[in-house]
ModelCIF file with pLDDT and N, C-alpha, C, O atoms, coordinates in Angstrom:
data_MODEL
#
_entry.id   MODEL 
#
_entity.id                         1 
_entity.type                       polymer 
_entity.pdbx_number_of_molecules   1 
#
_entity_poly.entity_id                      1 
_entity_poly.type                           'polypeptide(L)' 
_entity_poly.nstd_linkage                   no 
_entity_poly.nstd_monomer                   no 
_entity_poly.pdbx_seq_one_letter_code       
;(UNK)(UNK)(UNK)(UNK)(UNK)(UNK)(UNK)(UNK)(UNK)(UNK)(UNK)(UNK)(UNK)(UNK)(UNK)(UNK)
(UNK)(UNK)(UNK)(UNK)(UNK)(UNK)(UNK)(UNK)(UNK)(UNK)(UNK)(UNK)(UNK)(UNK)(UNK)(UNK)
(UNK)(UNK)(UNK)(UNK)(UNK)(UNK)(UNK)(UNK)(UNK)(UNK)(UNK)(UNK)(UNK)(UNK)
;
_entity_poly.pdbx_seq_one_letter_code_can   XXXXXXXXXXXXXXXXXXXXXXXXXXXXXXXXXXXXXXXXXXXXXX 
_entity_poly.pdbx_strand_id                 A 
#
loop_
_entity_poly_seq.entity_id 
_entity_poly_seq.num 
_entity_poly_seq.mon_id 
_entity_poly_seq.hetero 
1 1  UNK n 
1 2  UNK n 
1 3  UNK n 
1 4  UNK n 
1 5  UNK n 
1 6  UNK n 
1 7  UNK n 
1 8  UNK n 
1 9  UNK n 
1 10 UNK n 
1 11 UNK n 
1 12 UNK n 
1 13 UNK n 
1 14 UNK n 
1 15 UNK n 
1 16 UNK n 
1 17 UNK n 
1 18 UNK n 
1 19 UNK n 
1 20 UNK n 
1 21 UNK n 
1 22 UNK n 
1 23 UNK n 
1 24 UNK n 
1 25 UNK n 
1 26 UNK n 
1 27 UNK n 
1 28 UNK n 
1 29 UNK n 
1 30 UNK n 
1 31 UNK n 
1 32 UNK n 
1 33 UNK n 
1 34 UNK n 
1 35 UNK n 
1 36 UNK n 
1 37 UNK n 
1 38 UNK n 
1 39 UNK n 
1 40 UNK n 
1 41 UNK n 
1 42 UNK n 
1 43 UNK n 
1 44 UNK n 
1 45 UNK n 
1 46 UNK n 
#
_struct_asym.id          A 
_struct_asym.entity_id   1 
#
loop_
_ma_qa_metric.id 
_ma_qa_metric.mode 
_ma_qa_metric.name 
_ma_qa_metric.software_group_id 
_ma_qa_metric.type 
1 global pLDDT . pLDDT 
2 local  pLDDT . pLDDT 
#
_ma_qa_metric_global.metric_id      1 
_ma_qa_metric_global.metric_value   94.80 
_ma_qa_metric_global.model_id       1 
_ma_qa_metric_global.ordinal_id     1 
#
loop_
_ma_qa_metric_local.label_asym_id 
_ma_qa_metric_local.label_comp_id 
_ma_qa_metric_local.label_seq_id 
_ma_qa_metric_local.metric_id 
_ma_qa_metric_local.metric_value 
_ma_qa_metric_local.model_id 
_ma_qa_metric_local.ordinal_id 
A UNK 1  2 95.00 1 1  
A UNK 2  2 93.00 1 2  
A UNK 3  2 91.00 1 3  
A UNK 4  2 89.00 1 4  
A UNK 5  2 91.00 1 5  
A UNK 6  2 88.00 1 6  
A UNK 7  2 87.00 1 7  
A UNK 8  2 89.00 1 8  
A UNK 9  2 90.00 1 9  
A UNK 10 2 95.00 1 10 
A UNK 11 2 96.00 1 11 
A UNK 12 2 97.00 1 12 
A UNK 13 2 96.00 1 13 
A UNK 14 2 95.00 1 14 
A UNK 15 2 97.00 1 15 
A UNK 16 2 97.00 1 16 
A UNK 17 2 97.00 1 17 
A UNK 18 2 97.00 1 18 
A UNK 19 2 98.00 1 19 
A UNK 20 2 98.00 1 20 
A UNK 21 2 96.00 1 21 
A UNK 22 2 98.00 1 22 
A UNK 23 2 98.00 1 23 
A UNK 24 2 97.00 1 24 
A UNK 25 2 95.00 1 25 
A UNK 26 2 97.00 1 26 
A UNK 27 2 96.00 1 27 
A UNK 28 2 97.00 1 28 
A UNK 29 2 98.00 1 29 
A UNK 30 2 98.00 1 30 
A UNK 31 2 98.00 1 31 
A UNK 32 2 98.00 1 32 
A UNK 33 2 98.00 1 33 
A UNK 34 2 98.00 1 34 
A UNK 35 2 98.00 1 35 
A UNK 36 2 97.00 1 36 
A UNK 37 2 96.00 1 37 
A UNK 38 2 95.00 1 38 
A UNK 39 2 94.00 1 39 
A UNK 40 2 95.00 1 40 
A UNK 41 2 92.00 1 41 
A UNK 42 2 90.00 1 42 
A UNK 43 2 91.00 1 43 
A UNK 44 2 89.00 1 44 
A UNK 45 2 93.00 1 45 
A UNK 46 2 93.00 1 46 
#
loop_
_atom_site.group_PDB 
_atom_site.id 
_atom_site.type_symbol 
_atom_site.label_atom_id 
_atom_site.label_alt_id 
_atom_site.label_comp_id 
_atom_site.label_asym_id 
_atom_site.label_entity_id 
_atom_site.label_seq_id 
_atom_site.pdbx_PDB_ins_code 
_atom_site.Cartn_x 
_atom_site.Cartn_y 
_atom_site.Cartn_z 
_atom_site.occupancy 
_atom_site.B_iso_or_equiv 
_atom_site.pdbx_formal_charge 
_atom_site.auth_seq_id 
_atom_site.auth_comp_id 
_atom_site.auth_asym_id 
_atom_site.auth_atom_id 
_atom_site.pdbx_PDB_model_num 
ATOM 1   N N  . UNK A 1 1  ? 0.844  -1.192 0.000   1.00 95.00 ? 1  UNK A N  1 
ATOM 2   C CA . UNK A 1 1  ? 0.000  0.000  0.000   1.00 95.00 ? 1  UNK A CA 1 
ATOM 3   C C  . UNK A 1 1  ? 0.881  1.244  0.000   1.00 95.00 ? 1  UNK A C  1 
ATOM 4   O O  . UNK A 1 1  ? 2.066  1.301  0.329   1.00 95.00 ? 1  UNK A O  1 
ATOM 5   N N  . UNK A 1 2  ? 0.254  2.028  -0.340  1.00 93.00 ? 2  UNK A N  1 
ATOM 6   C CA . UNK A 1 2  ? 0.922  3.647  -0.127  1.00 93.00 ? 2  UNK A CA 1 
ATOM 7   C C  . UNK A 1 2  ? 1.323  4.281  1.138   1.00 93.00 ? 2  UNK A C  1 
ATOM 8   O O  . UNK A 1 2  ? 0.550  4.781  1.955   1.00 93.00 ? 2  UNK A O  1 
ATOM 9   N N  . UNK A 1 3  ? 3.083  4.186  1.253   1.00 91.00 ? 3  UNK A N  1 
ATOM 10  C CA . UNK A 1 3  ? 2.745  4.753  2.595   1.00 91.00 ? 3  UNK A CA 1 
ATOM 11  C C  . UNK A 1 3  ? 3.868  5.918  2.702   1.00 91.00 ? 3  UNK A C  1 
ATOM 12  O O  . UNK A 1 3  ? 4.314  6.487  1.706   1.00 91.00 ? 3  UNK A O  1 
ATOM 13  N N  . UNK A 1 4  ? 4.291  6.217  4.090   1.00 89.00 ? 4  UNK A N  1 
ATOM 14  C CA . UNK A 1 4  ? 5.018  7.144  4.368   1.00 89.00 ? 4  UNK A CA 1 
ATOM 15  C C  . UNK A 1 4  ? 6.229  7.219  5.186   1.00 89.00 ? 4  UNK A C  1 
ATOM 16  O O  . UNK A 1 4  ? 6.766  8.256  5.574   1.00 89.00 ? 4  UNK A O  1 
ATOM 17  N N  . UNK A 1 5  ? 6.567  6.141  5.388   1.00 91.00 ? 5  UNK A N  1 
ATOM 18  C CA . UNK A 1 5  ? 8.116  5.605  6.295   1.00 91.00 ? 5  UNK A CA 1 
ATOM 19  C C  . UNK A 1 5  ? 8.935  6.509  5.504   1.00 91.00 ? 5  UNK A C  1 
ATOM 20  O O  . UNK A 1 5  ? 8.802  6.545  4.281   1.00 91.00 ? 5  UNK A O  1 
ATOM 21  N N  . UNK A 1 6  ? 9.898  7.352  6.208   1.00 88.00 ? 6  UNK A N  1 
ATOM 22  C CA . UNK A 1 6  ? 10.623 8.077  5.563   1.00 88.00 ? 6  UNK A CA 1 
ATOM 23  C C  . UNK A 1 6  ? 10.426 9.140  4.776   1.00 88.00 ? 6  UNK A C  1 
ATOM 24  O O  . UNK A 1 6  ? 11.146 9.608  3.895   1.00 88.00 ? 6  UNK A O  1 
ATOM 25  N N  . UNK A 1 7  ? 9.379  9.478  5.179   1.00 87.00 ? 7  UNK A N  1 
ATOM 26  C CA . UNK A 1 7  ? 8.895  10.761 4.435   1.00 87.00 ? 7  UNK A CA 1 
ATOM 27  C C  . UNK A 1 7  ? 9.158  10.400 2.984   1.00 87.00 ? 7  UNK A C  1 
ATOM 28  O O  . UNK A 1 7  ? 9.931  11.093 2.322   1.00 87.00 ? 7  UNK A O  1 
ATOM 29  N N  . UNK A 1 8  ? 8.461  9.193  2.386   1.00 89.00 ? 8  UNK A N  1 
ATOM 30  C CA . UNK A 1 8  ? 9.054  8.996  1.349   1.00 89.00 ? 8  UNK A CA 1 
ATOM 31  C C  . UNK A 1 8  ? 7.652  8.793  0.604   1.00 89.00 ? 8  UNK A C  1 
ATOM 32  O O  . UNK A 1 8  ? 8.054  8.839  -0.558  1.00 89.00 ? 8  UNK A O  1 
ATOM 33  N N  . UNK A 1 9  ? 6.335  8.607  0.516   1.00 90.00 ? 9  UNK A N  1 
ATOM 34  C CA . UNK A 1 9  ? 5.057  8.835  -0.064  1.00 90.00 ? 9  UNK A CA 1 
ATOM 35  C C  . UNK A 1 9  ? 4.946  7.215  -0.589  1.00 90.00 ? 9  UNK A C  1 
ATOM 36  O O  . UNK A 1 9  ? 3.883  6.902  -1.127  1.00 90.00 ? 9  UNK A O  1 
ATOM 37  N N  . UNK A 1 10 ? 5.762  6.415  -0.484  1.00 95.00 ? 10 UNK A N  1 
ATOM 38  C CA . UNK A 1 10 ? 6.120  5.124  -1.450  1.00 95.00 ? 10 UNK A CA 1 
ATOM 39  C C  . UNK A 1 10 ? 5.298  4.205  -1.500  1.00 95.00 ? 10 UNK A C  1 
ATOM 40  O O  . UNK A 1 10 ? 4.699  3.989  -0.447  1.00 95.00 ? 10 UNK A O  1 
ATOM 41  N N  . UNK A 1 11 ? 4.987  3.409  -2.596  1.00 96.00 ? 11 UNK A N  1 
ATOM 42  C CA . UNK A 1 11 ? 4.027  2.289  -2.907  1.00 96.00 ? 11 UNK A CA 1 
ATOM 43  C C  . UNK A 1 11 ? 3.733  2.205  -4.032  1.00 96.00 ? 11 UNK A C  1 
ATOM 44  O O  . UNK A 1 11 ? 4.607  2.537  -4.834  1.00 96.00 ? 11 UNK A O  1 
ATOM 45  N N  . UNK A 1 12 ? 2.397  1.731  -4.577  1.00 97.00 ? 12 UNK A N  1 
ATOM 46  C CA . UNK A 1 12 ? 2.169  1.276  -5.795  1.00 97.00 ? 12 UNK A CA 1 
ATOM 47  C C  . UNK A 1 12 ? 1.588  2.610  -6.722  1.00 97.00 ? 12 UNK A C  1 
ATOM 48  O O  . UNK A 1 12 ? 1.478  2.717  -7.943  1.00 97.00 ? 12 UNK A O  1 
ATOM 49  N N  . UNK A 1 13 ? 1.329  3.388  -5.833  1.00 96.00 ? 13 UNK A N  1 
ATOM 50  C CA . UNK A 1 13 ? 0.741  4.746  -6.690  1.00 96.00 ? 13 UNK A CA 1 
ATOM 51  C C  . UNK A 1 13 ? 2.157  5.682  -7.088  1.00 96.00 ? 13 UNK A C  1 
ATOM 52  O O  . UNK A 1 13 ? 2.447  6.237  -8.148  1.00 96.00 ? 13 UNK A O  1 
ATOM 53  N N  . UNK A 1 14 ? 2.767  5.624  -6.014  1.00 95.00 ? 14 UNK A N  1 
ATOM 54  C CA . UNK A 1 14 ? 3.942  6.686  -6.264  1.00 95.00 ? 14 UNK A CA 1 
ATOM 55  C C  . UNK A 1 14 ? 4.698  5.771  -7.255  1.00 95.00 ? 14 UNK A C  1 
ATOM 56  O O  . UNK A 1 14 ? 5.425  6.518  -7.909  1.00 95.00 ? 14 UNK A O  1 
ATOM 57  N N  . UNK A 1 15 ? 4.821  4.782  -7.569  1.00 97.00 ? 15 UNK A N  1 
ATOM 58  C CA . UNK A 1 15 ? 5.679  3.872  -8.714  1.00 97.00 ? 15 UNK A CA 1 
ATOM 59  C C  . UNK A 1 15 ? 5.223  4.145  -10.159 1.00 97.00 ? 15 UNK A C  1 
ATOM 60  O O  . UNK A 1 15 ? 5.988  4.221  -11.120 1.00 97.00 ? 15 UNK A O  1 
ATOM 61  N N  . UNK A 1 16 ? 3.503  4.324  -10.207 1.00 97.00 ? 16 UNK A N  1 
ATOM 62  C CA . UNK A 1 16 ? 2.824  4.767  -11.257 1.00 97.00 ? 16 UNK A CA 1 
ATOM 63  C C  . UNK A 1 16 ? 3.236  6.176  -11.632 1.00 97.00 ? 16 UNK A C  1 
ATOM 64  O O  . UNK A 1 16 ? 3.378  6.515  -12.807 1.00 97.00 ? 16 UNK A O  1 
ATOM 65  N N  . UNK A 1 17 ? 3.422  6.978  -10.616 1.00 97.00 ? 17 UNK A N  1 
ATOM 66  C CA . UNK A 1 17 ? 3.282  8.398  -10.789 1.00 97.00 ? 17 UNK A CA 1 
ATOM 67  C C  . UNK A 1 17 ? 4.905  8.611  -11.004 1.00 97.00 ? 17 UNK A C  1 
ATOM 68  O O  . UNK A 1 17 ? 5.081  9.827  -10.934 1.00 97.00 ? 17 UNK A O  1 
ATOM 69  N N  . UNK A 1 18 ? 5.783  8.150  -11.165 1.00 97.00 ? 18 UNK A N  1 
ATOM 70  C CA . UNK A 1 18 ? 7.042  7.921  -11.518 1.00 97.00 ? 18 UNK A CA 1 
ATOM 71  C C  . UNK A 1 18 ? 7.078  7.160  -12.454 1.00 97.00 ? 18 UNK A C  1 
ATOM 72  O O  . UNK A 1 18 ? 8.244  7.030  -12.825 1.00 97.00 ? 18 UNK A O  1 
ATOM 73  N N  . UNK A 1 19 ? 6.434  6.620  -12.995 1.00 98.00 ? 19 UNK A N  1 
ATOM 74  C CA . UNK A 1 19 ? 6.226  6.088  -14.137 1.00 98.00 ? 19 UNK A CA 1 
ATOM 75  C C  . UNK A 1 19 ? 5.917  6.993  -15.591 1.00 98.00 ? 19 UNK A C  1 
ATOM 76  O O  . UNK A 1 19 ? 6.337  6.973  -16.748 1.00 98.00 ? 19 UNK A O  1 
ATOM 77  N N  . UNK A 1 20 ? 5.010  7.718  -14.863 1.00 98.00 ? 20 UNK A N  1 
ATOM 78  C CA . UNK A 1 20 ? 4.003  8.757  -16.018 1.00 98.00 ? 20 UNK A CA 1 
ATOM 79  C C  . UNK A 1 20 ? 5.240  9.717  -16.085 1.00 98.00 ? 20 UNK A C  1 
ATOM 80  O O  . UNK A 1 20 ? 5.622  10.361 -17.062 1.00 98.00 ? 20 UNK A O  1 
ATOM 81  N N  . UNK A 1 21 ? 5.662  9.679  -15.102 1.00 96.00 ? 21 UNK A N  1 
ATOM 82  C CA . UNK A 1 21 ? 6.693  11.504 -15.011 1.00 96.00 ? 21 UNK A CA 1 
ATOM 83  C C  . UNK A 1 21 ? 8.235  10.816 -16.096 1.00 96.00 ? 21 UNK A C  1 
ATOM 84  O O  . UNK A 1 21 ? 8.556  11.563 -17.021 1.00 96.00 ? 21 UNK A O  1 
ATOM 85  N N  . UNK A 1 22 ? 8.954  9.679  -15.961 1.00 98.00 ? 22 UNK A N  1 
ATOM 86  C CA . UNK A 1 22 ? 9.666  9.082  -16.632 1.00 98.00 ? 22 UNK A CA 1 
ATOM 87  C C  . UNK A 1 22 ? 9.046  9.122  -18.261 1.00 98.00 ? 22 UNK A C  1 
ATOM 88  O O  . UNK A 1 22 ? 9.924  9.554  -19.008 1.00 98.00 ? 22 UNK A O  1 
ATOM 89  N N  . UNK A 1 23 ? 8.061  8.862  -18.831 1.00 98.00 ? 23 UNK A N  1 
ATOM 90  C CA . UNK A 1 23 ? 7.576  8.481  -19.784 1.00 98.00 ? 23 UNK A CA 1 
ATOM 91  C C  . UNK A 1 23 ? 7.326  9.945  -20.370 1.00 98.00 ? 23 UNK A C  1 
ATOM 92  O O  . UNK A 1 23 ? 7.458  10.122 -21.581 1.00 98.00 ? 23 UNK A O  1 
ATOM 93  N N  . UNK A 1 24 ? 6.957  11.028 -19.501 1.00 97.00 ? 24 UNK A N  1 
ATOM 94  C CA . UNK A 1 24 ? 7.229  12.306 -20.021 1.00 97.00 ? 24 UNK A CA 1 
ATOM 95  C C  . UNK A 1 24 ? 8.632  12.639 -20.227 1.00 97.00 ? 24 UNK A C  1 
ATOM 96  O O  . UNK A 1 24 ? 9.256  13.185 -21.136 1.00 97.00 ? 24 UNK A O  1 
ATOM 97  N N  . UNK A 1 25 ? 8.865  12.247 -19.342 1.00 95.00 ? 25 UNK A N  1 
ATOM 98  C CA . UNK A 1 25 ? 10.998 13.168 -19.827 1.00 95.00 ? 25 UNK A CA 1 
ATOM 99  C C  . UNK A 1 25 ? 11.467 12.430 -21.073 1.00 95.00 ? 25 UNK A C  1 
ATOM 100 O O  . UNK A 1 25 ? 12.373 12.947 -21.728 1.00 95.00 ? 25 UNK A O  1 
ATOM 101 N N  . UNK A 1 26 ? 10.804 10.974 -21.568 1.00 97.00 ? 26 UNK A N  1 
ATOM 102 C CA . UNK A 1 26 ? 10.937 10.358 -22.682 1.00 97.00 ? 26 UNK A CA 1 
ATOM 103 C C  . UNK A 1 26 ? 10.617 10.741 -23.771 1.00 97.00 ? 26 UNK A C  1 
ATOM 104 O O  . UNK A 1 26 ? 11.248 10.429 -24.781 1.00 97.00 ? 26 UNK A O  1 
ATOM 105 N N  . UNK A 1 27 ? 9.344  11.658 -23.780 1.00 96.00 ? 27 UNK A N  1 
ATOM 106 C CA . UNK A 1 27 ? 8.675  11.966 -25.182 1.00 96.00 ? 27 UNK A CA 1 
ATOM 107 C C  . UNK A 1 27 ? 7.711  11.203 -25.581 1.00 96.00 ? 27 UNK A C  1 
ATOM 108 O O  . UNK A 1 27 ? 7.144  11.284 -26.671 1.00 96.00 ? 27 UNK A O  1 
ATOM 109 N N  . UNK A 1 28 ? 7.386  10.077 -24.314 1.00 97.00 ? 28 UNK A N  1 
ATOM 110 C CA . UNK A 1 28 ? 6.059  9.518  -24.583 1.00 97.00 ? 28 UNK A CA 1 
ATOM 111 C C  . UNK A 1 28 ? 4.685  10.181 -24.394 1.00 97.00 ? 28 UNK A C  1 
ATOM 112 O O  . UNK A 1 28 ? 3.845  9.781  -23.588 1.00 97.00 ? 28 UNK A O  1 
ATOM 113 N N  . UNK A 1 29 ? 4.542  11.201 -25.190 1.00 98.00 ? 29 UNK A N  1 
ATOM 114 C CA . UNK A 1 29 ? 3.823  11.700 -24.290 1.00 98.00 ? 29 UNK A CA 1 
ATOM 115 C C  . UNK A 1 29 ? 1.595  11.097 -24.833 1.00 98.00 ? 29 UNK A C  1 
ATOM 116 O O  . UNK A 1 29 ? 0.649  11.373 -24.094 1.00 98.00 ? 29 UNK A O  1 
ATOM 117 N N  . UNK A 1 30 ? 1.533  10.768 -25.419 1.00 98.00 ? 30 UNK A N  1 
ATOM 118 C CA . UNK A 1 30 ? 0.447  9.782  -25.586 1.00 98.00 ? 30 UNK A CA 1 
ATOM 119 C C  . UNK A 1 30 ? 0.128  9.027  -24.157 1.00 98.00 ? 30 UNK A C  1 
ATOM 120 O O  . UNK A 1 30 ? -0.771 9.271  -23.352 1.00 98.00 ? 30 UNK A O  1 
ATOM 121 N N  . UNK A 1 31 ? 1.190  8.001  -24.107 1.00 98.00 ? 31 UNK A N  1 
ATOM 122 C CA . UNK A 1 31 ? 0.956  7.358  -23.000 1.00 98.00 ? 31 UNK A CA 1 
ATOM 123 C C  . UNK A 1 31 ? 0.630  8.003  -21.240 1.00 98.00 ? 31 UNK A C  1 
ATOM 124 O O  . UNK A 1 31 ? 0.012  7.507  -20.298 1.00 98.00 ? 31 UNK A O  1 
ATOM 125 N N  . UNK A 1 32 ? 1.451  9.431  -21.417 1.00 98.00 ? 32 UNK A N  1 
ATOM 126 C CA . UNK A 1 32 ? 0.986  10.312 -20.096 1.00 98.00 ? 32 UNK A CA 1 
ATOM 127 C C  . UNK A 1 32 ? -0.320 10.339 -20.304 1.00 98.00 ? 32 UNK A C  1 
ATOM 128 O O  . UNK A 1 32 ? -0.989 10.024 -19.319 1.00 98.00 ? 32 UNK A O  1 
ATOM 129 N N  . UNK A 1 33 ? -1.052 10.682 -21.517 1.00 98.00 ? 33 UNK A N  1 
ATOM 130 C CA . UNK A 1 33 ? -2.559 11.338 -21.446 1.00 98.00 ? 33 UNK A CA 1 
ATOM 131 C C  . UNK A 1 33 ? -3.344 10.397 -21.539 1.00 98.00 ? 33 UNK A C  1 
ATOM 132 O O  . UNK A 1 33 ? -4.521 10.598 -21.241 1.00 98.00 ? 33 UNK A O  1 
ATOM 133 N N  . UNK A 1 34 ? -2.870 8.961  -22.025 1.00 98.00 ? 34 UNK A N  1 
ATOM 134 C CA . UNK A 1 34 ? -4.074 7.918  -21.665 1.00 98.00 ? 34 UNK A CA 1 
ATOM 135 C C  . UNK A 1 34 ? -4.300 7.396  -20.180 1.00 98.00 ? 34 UNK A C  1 
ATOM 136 O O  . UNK A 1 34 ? -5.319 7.010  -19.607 1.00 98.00 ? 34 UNK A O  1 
ATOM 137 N N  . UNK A 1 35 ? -3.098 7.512  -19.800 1.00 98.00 ? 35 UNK A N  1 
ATOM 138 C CA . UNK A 1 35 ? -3.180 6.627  -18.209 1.00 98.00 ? 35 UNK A CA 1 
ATOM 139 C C  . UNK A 1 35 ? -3.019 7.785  -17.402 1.00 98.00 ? 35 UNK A C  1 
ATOM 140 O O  . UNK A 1 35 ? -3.214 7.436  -16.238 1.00 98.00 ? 35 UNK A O  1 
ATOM 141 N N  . UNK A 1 36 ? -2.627 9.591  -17.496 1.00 97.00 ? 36 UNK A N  1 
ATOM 142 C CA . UNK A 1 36 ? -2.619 10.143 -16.295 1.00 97.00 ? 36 UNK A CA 1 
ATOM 143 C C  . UNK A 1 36 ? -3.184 10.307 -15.733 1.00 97.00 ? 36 UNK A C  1 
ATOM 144 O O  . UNK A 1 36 ? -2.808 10.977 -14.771 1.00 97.00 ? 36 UNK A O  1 
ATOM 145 N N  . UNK A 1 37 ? -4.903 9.771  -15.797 1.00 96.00 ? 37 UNK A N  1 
ATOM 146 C CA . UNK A 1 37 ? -5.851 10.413 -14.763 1.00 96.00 ? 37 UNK A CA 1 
ATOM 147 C C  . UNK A 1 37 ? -5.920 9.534  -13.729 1.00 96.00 ? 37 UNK A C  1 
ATOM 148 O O  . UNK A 1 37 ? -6.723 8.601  -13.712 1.00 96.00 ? 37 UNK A O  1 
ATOM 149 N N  . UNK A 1 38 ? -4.936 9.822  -12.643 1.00 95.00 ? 38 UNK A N  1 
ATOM 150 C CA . UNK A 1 38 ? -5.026 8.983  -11.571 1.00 95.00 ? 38 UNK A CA 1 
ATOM 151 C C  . UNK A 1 38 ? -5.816 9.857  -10.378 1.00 95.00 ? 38 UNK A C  1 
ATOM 152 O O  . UNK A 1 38 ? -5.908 11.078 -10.501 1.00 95.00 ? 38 UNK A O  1 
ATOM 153 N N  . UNK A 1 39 ? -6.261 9.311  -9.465  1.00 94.00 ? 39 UNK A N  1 
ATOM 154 C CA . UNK A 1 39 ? -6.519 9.806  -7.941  1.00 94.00 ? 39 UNK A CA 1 
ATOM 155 C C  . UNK A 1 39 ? -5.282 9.879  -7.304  1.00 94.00 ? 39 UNK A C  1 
ATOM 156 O O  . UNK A 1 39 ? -4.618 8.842  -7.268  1.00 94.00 ? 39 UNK A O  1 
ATOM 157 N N  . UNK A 1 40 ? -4.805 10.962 -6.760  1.00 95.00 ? 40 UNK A N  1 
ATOM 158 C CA . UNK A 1 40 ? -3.413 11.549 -6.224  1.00 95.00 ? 40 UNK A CA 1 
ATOM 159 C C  . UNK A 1 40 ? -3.974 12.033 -4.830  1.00 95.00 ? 40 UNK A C  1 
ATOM 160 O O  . UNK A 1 40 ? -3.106 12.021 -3.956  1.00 95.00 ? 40 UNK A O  1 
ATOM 161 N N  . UNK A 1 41 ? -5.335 12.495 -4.377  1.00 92.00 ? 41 UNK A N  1 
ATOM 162 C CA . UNK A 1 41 ? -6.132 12.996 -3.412  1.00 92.00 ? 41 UNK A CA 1 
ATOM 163 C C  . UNK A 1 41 ? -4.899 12.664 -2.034  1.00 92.00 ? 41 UNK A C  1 
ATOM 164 O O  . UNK A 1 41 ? -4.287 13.589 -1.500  1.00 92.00 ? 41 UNK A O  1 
ATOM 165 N N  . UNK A 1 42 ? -4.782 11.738 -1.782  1.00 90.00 ? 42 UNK A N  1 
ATOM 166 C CA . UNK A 1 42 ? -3.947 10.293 -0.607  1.00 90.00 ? 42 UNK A CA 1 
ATOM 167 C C  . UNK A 1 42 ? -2.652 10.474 -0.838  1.00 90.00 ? 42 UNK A C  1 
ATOM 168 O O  . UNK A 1 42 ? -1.976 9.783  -0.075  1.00 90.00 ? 42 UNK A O  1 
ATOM 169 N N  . UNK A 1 43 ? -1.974 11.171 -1.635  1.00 91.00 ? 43 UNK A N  1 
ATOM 170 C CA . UNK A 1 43 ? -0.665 11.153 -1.625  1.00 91.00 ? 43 UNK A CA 1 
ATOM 171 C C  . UNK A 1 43 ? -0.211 12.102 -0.906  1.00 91.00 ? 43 UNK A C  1 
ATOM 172 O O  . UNK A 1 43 ? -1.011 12.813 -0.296  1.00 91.00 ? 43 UNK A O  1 
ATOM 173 N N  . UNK A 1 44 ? 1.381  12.359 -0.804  1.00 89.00 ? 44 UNK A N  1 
ATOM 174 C CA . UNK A 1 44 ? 1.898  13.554 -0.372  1.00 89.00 ? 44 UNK A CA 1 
ATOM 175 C C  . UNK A 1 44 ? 1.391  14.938 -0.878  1.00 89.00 ? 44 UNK A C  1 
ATOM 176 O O  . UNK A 1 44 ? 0.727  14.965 -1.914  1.00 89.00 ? 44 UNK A O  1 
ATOM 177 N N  . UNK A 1 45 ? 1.623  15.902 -0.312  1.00 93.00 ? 45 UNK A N  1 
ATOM 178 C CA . UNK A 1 45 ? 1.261  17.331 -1.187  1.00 93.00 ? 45 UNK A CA 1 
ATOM 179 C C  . UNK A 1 45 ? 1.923  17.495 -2.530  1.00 93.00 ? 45 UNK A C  1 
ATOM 180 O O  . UNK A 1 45 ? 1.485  17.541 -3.679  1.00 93.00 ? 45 UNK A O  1 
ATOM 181 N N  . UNK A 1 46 ? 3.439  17.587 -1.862  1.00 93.00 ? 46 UNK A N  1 
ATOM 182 C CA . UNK A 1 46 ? 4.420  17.620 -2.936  1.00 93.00 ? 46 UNK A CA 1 
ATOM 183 C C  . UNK A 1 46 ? 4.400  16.567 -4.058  1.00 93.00 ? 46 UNK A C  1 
ATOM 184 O O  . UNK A 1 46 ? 5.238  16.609 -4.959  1.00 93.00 ? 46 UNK A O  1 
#
């Protein structure tokens, strides 16, 4: 699950959302706009 040991936000959402952000610095950018609409609500601010 998503959590916060280490002030670190880490789990299966923050892996996605490092995923999308990687795939942008790539030039994928198709793939950001099909899958970015995630729920982020539960995450860190930052």
């Amino acid at each position: 699950s998503d959590e916060n040991y280490w002030q670190t936000g880490f789990g299966p959402t923050n892996v996605l959302l490092h995923r999308l952000s990687i795939e942008l610095d790539l030039d994928n950018v198709a793939y950001v706009v099909e899958n970015g609409q995630i729920n982020v609500d539960h995450m860190p601010q930052e």
